[in-house]
Protein backbone atom coordinates (compact mmCIF):
# COMPACT_ATOMS: atom_id res chain seq x y z
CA UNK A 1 10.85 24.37 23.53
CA UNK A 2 7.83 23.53 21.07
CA UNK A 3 7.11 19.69 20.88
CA UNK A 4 7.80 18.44 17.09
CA UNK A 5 4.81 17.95 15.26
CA UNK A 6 3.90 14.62 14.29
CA UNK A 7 1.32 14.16 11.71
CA UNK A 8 0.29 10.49 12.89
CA UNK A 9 -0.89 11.79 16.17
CA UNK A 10 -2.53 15.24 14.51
CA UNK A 11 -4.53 13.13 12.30
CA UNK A 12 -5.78 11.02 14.94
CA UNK A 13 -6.70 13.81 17.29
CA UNK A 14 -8.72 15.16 13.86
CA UNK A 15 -10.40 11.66 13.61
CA UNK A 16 -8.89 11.71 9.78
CA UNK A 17 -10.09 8.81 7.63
CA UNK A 18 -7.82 6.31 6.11
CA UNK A 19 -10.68 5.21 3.52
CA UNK A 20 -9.57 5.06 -0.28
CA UNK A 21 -6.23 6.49 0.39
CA UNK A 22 -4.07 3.69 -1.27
CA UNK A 23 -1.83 4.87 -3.27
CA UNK A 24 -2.63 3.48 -7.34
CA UNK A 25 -0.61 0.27 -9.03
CA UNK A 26 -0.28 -3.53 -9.87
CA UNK A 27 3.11 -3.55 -9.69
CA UNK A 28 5.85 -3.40 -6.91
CA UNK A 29 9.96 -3.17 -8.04
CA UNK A 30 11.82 -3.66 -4.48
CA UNK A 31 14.94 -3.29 -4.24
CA UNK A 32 16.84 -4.53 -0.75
CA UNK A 33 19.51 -1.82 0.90
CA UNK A 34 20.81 -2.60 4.13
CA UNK A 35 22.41 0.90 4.67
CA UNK A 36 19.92 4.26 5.72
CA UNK A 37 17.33 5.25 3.08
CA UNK A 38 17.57 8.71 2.06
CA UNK A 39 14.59 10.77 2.25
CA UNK A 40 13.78 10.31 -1.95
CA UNK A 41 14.44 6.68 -1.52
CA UNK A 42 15.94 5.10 -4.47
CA UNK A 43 16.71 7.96 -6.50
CA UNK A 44 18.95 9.15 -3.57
CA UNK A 45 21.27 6.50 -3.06
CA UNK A 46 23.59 7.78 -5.70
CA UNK A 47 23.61 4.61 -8.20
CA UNK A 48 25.25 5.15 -11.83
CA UNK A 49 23.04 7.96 -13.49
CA UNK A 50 22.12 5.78 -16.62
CA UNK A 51 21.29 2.69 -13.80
CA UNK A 52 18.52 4.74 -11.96
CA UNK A 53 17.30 5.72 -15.45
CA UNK A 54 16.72 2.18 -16.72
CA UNK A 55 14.83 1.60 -13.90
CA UNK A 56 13.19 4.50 -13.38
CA UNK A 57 12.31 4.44 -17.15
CA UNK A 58 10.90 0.79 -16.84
CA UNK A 59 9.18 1.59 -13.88
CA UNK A 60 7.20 4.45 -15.23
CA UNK A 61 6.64 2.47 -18.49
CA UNK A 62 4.69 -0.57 -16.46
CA UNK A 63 3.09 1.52 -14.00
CA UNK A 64 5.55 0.35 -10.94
CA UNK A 65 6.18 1.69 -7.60
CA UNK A 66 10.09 1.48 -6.64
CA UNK A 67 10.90 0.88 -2.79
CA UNK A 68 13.96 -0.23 -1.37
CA UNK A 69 13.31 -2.79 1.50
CA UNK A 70 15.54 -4.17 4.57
CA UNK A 71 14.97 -6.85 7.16
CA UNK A 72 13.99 -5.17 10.24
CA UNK A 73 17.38 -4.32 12.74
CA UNK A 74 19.74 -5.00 9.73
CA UNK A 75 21.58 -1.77 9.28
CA UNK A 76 24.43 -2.84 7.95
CA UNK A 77 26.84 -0.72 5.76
CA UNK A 78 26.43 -1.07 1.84
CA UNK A 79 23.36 -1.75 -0.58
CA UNK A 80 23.77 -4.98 -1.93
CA UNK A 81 20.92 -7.48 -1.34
CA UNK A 82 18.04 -9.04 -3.25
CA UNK A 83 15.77 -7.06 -5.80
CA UNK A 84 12.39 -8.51 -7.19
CA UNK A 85 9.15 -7.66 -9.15
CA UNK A 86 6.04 -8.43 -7.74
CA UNK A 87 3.01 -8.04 -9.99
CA UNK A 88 -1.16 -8.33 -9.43
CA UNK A 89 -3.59 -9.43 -12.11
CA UNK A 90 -7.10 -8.31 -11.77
CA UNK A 91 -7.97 -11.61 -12.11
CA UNK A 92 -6.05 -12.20 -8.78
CA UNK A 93 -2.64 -14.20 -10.40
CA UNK A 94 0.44 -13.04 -8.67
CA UNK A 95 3.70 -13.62 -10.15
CA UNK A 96 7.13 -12.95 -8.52
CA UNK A 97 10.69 -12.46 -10.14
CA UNK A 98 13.48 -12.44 -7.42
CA UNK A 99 17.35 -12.17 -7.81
CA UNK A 100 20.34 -10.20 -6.16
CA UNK A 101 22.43 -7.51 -6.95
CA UNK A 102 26.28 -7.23 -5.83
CA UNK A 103 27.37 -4.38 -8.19
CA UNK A 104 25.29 -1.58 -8.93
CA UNK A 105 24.64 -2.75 -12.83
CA UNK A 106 23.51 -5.58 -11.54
CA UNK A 107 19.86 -3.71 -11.09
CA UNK A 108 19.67 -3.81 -14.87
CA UNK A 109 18.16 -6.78 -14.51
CA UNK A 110 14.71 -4.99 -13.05
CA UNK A 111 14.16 -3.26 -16.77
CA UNK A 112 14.69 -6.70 -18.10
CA UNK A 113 12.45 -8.91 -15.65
CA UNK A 114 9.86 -5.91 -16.68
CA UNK A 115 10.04 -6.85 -20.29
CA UNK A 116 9.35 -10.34 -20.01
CA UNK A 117 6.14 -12.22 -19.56
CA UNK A 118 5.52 -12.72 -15.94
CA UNK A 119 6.33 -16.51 -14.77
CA UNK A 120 3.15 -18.34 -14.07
CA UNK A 121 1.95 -17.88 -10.78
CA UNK A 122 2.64 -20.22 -8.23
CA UNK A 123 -0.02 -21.02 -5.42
CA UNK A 124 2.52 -21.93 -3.08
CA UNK A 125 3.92 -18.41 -2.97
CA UNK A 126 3.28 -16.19 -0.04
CA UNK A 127 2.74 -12.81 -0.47
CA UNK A 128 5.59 -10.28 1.00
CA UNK A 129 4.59 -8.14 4.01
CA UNK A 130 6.10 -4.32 3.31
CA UNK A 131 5.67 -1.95 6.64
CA UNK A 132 6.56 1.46 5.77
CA UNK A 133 10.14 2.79 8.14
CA UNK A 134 11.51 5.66 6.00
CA UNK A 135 12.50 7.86 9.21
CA UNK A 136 13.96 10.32 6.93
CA UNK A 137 10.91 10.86 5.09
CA UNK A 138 8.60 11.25 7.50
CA UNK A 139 9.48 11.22 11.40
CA UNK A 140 6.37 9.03 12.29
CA UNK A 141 6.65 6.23 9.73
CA UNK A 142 9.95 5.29 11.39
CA UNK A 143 8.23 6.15 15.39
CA UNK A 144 5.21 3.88 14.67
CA UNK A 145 6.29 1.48 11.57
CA UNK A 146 9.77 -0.26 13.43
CA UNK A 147 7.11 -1.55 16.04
CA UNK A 148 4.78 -3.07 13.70
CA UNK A 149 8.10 -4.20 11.63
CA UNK A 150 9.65 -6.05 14.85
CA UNK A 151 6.41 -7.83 15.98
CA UNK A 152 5.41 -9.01 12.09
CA UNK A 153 8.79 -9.84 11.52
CA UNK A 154 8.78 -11.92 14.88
CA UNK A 155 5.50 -13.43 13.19
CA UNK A 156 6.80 -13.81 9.72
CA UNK A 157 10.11 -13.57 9.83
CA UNK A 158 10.81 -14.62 6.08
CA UNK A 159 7.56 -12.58 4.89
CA UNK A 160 8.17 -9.22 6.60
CA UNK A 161 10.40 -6.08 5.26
CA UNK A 162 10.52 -2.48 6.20
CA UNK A 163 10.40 -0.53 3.19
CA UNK A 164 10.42 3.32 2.28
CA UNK A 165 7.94 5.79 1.37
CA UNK A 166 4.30 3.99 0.57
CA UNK A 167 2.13 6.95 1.00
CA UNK A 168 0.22 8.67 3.64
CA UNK A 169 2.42 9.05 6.35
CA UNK A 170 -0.62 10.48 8.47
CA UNK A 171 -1.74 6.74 8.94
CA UNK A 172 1.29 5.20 10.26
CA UNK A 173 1.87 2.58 11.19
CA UNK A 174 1.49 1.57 7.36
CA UNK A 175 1.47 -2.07 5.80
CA UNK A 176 1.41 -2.65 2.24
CA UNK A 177 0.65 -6.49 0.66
CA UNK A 178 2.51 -7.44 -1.87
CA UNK A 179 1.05 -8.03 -4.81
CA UNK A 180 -2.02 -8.53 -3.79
CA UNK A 181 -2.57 -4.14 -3.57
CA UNK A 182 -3.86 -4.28 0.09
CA UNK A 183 -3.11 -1.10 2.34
CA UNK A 184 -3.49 -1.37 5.95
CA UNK A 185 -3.37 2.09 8.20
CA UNK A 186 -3.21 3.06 11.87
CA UNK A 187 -1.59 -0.14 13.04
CA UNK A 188 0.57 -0.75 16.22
CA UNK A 189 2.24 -3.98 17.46
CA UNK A 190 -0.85 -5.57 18.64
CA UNK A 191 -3.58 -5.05 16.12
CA UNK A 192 -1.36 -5.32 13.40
CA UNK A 193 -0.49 -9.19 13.99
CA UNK A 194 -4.36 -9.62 14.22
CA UNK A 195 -4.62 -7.75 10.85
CA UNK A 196 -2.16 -10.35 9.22
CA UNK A 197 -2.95 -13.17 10.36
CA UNK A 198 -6.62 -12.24 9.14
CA UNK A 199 -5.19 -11.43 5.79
CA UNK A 200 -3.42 -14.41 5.29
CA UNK A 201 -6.02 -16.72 6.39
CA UNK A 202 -7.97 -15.56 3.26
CA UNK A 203 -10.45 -12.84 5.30
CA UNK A 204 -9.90 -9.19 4.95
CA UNK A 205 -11.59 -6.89 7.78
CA UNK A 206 -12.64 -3.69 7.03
CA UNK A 207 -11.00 -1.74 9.92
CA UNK A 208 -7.96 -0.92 9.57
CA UNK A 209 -8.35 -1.01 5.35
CA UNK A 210 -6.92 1.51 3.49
CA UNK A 211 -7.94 0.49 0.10
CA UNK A 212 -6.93 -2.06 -2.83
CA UNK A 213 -4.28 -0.24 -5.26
CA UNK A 214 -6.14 -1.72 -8.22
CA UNK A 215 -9.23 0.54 -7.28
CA UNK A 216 -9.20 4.39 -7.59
CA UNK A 217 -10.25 5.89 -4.20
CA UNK A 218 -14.12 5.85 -4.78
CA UNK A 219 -13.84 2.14 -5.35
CA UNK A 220 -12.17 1.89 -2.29
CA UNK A 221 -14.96 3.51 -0.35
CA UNK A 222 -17.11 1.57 -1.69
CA UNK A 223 -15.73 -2.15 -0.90
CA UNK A 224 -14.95 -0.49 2.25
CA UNK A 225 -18.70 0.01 3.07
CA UNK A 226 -19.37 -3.48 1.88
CA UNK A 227 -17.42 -5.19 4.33
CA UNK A 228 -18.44 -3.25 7.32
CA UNK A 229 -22.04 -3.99 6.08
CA UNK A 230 -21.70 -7.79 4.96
CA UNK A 231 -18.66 -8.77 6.94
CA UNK A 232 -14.54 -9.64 6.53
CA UNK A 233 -14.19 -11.04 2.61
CA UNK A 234 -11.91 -12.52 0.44
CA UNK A 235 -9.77 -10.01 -1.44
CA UNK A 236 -11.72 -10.71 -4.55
CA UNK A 237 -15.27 -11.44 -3.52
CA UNK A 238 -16.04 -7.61 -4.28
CA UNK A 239 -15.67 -6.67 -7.50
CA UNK A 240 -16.34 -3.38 -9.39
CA UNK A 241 -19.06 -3.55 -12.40
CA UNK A 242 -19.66 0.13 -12.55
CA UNK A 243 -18.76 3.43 -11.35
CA UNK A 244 -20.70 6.82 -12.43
CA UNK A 245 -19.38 10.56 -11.19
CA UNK A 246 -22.17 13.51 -11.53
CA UNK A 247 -19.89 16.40 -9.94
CA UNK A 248 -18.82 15.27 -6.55
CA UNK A 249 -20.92 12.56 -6.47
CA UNK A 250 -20.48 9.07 -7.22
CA UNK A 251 -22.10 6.26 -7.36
CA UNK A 252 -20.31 2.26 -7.41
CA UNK A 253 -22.16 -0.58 -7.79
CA UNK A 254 -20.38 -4.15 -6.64
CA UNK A 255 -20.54 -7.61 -7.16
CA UNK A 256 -20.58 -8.88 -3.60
CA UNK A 257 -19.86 -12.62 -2.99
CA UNK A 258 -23.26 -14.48 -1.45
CA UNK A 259 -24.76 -11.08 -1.46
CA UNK A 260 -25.31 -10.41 -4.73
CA UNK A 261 -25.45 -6.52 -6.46
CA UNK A 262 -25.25 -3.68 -4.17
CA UNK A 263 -25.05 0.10 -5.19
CA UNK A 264 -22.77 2.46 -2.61
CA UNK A 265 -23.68 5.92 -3.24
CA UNK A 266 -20.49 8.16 -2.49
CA UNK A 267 -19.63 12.32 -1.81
CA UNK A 268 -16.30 14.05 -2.14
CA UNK A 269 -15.57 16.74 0.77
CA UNK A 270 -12.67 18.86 0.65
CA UNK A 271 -11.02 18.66 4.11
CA UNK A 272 -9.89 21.56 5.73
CA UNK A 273 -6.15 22.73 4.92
CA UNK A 274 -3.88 21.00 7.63
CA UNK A 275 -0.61 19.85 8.22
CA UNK A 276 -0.29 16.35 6.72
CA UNK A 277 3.11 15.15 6.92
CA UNK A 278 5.70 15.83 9.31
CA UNK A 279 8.12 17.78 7.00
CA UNK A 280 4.78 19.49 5.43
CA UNK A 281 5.33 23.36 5.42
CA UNK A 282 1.89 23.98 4.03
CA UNK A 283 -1.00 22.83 4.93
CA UNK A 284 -2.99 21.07 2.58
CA UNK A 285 -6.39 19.44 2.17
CA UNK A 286 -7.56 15.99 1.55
CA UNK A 287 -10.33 14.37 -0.88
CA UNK A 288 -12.90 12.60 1.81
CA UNK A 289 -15.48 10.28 0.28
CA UNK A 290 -18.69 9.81 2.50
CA UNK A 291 -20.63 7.03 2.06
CA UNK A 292 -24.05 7.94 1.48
CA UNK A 293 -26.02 5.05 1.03
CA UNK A 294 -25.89 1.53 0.60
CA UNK A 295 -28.23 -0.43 -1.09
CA UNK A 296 -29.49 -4.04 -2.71
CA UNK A 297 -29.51 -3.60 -6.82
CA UNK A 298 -33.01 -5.04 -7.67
CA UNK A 299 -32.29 -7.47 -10.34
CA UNK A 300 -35.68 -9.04 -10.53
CA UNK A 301 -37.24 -6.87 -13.61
């Protein structure tokens, strides 16, 4: 019999880079169920028609990612938990709207939570720590995330949830921070407290980085290369003053903190056509962006 593919270990054996590949948004609609996560997530679970709409609808309309979230080794039957929005301001204010659902109309509430102004944030709040476990969407999400989901939640046992589909399954183990819009790849038990407990202590390291969700995937690159040159950073000591594209190449300049201007000049490559997910039946290339050069902006003239 043929071994099953899995595309975690094919894109490691390719030496496939993680850099820039987190996924776009600011904000995060989670909604707990208990019960096993079909492979389209929330749209599967077979709510009311016009009670996926409304939040599907409000969703799209703000720009929000839906993922339904569980404490790791709860399967328990039924769907019934807590919901929230979680939302990131460029200026780096979180705010966070929790509440629970019994009945299925309860979830109405997301659409309205949306429409509001978002409660002032509060310092005091800790972010929430998503690893990616949807087994029925990709094979190796569930293999590698449950790991990292047992020793986090062993960690962080109030901070820690598995969720569904984030996004490159390739890179699993996957860890998404909540709301601050950090993506972590290629993590196992071990590095991934490390990672964490780096994060949370106000540092982010540049190796297992996927990218920021507020940046598009050049951006990424970009801070990425600034932190392997300059060292582990705050998540908001980079920031992005300009980005230029002439064809596939592009060009980012940052505001580093105690480093001043830097330029990162970038190239998009085409990967060869592979396999990318598990379920994949085609295979399919990915946009690479190669760091060219890196360099001081002379701000002296």
């Amino acid at each position: 019999m043929t071994a099953a593919f899995l595309c975690a270990e094919a894109a490691r054996l390719r030496g496939d880079s993680m850099v820039g590949t987190a996924a776009p948004g600011r904000t995060w609609i989670l909604i707990e169920h208990r019960g096993g996560w079909p492979p389209n997530g929330f749209d599967g679970l077979g709510l009311p028609v016009h009670v996926t709409t409304a939040v599907n609808t409000a969703a799209r309309n703000n720009g929000a990612r839906i993922l339904l979230i569980r404490r790791h080794g709860r399967r328990l039957r039924g769907g019934s938990g807590a919901w929230a929005v979680l939302r990131h301001a460029t200026n780096g204010a979180h705010s966070q709207q929790w509440g629970r659902w019994h009945d299925d109309h309860d979830l109405l509430a997301i659409p309205e939570a949306l429409a509001r102004t978002p409660p002032p944030p509060d310092p005091d709040t800790q972010p929430v720590l998503l690893v990616c476990a949807h087994g029925q969407h990709d094979a190796c999400c569930s293999v590698r995330g449950r790991p990292v989901a047992r020793a986090l939640a062993e960690r962080w046992p109030e901070l820690v949830w598995e969720c569904s589909h984030v996004g490159g399954d390739r890179f699993a183990a996957n860890i998404v921070i909540a709301p601050d819009g950090v993506y972590y790849g290629n993590l196992n038990a071990d590095n991934a407290v490390a990672t964490v407990e780096q994060h949370l202590s106000g540092l982010i390291h540049p190796d297992h980085l996927r990218g920021y969700t507020d940046l598009t995937p050049p951006q990424q690159t970009a801070v990425v290369a600034a932190l392997r040159r300059f060292g582990p950073a705050g998540r908001h000591d980079l920031i992005v003053q300009r980005t230029e594209r002439d064809e596939d190449h592009w060009r980012v300049d940052l505001l580093v903190a105690d480093h001043g201007p830097v330029r990162v000049d970038l190239l998009a490559r085409r990967t060869t056509p592979y396999q990318l997910t598990c379920r994949g039946q085609q295979p399919t290339s990915a946009v690479h962006y190669e760091v060219l050069d890196l360099q001081p902006i002379d701000t002296s003239s």
